[in-house]
C-alpha atoms as a PDB file:
ATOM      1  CA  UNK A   1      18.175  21.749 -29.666  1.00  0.00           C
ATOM      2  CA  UNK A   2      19.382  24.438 -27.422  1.00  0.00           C
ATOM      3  CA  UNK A   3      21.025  24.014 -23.383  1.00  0.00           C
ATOM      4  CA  UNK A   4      20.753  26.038 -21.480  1.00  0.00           C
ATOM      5  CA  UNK A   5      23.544  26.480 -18.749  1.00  0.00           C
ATOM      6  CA  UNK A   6      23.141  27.462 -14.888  1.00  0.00           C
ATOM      7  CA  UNK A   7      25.242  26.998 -11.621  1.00  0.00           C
ATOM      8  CA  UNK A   8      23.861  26.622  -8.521  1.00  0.00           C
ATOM      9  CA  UNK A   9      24.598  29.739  -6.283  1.00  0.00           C
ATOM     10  CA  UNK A  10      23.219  28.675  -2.993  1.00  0.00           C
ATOM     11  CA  UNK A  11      24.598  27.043   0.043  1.00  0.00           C
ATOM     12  CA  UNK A  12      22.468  24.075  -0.486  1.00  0.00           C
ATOM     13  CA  UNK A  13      21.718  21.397  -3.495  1.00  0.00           C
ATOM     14  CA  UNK A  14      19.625  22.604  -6.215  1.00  0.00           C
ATOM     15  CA  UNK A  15      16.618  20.099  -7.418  1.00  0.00           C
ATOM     16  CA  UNK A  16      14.802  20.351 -10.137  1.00  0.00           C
ATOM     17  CA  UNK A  17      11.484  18.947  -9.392  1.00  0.00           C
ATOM     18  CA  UNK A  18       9.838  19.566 -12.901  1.00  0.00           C
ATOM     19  CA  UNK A  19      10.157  21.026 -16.365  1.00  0.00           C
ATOM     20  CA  UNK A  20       7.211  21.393 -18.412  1.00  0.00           C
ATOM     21  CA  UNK A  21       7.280  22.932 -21.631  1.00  0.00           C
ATOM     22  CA  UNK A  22       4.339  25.382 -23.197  1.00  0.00           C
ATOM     23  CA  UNK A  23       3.801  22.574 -26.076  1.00  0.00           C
ATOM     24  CA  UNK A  24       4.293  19.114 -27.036  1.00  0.00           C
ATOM     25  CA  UNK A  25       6.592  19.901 -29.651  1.00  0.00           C
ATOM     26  CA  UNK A  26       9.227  21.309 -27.240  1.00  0.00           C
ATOM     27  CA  UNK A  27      11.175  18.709 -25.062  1.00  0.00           C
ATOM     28  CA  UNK A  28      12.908  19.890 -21.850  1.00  0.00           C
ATOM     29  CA  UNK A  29      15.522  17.442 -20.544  1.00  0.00           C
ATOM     30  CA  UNK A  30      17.057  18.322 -16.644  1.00  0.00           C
ATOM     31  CA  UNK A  31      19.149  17.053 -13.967  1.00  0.00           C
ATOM     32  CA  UNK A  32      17.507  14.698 -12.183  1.00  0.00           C
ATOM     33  CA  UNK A  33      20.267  14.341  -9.606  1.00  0.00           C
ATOM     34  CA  UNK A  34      20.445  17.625  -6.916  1.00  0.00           C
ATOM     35  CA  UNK A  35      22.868  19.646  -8.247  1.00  0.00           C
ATOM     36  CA  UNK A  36      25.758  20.589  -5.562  1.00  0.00           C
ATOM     37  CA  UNK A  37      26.173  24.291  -4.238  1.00  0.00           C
ATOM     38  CA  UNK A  38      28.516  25.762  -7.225  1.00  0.00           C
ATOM     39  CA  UNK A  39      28.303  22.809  -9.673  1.00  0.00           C
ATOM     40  CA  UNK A  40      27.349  23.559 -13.470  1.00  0.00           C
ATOM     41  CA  UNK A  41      24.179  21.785 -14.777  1.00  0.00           C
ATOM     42  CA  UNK A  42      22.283  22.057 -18.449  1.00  0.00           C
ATOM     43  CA  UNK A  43      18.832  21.722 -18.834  1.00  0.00           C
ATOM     44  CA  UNK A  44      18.471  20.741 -22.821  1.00  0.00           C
ATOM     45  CA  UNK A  45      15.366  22.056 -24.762  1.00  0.00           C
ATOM     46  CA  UNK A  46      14.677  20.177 -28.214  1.00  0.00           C
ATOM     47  CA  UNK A  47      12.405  22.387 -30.537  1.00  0.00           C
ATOM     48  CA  UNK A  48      10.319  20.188 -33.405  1.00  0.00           C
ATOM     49  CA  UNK A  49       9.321  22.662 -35.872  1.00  0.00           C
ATOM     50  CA  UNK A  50       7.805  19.726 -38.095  1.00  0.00           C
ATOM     51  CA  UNK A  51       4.326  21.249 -39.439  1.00  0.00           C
ATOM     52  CA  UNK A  52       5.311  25.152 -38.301  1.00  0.00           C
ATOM     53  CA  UNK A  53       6.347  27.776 -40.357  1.00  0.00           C
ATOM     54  CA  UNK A  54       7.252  31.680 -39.374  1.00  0.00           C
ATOM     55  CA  UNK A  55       8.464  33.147 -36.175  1.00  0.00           C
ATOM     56  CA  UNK A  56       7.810  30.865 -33.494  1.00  0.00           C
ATOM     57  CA  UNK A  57       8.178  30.989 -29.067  1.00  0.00           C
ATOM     58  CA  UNK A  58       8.517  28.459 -26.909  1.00  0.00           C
ATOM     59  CA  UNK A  59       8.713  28.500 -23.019  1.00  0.00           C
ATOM     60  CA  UNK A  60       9.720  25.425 -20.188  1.00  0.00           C
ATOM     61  CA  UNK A  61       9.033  26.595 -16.692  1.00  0.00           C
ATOM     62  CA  UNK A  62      11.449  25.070 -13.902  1.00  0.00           C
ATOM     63  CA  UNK A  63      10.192  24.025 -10.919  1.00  0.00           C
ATOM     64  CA  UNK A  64      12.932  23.803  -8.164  1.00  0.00           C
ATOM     65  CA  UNK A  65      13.708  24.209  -4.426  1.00  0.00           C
ATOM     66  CA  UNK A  66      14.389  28.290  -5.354  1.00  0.00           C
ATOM     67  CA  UNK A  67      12.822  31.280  -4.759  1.00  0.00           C
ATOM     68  CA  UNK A  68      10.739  31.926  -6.235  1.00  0.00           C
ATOM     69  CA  UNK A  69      10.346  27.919  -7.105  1.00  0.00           C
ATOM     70  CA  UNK A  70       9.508  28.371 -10.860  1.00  0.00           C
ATOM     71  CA  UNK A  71      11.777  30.114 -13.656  1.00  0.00           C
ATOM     72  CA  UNK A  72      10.788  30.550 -17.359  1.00  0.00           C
ATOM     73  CA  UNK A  73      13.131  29.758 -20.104  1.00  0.00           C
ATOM     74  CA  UNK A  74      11.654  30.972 -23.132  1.00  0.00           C
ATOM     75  CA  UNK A  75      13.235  29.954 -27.298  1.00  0.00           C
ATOM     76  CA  UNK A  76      12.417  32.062 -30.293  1.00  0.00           C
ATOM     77  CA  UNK A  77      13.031  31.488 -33.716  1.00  0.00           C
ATOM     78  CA  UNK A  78      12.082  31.853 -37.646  1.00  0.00           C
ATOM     79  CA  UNK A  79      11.398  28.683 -39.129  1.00  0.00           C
ATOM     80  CA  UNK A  80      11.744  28.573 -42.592  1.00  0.00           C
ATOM     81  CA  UNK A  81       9.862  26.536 -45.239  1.00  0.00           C
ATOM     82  CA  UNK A  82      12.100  24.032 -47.466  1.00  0.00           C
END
């Protein structure tokens, strides 16, 4: 698992409408609460590398009240057999 940290910079609440991650075996987890203008928030990614092997890449794309409304987080990593 991996968080990712932000702050919102604007002069009004942040909301996270949506995260949705590029696979089923990455889990985003957000604020579901507006985040106030300069408050901290995490938005938690959980990777399950069950069944993979190698270099793998994962992306979540935020959708918010921003501009523009959707970000990409992106995770990379070698997964190594046992």
């Amino acid at each position: 698992a991996f968080s990712f940290h932000f702050r919102n910079t604007g002069n009004s609440d942040l909301i996270i409408r949506h995260c949705q991650a590029s696979c089923g075996c990455t889990v985003p987890e957000w604020p579901k609460d507006p985040v106030p203008p300069g408050a901290d928030g995490f938005i938690a990614v959980t990777f399950d590398s069950k069944g993979k092997s190698g270099m793998v890449h994962k992306t979540v794309t935020i959708i918010a009240n921003t501009v523009p409304n959707n970000v990409t987080l992106s995770i990379s990593g070698q997964v190594n057999a046992h």
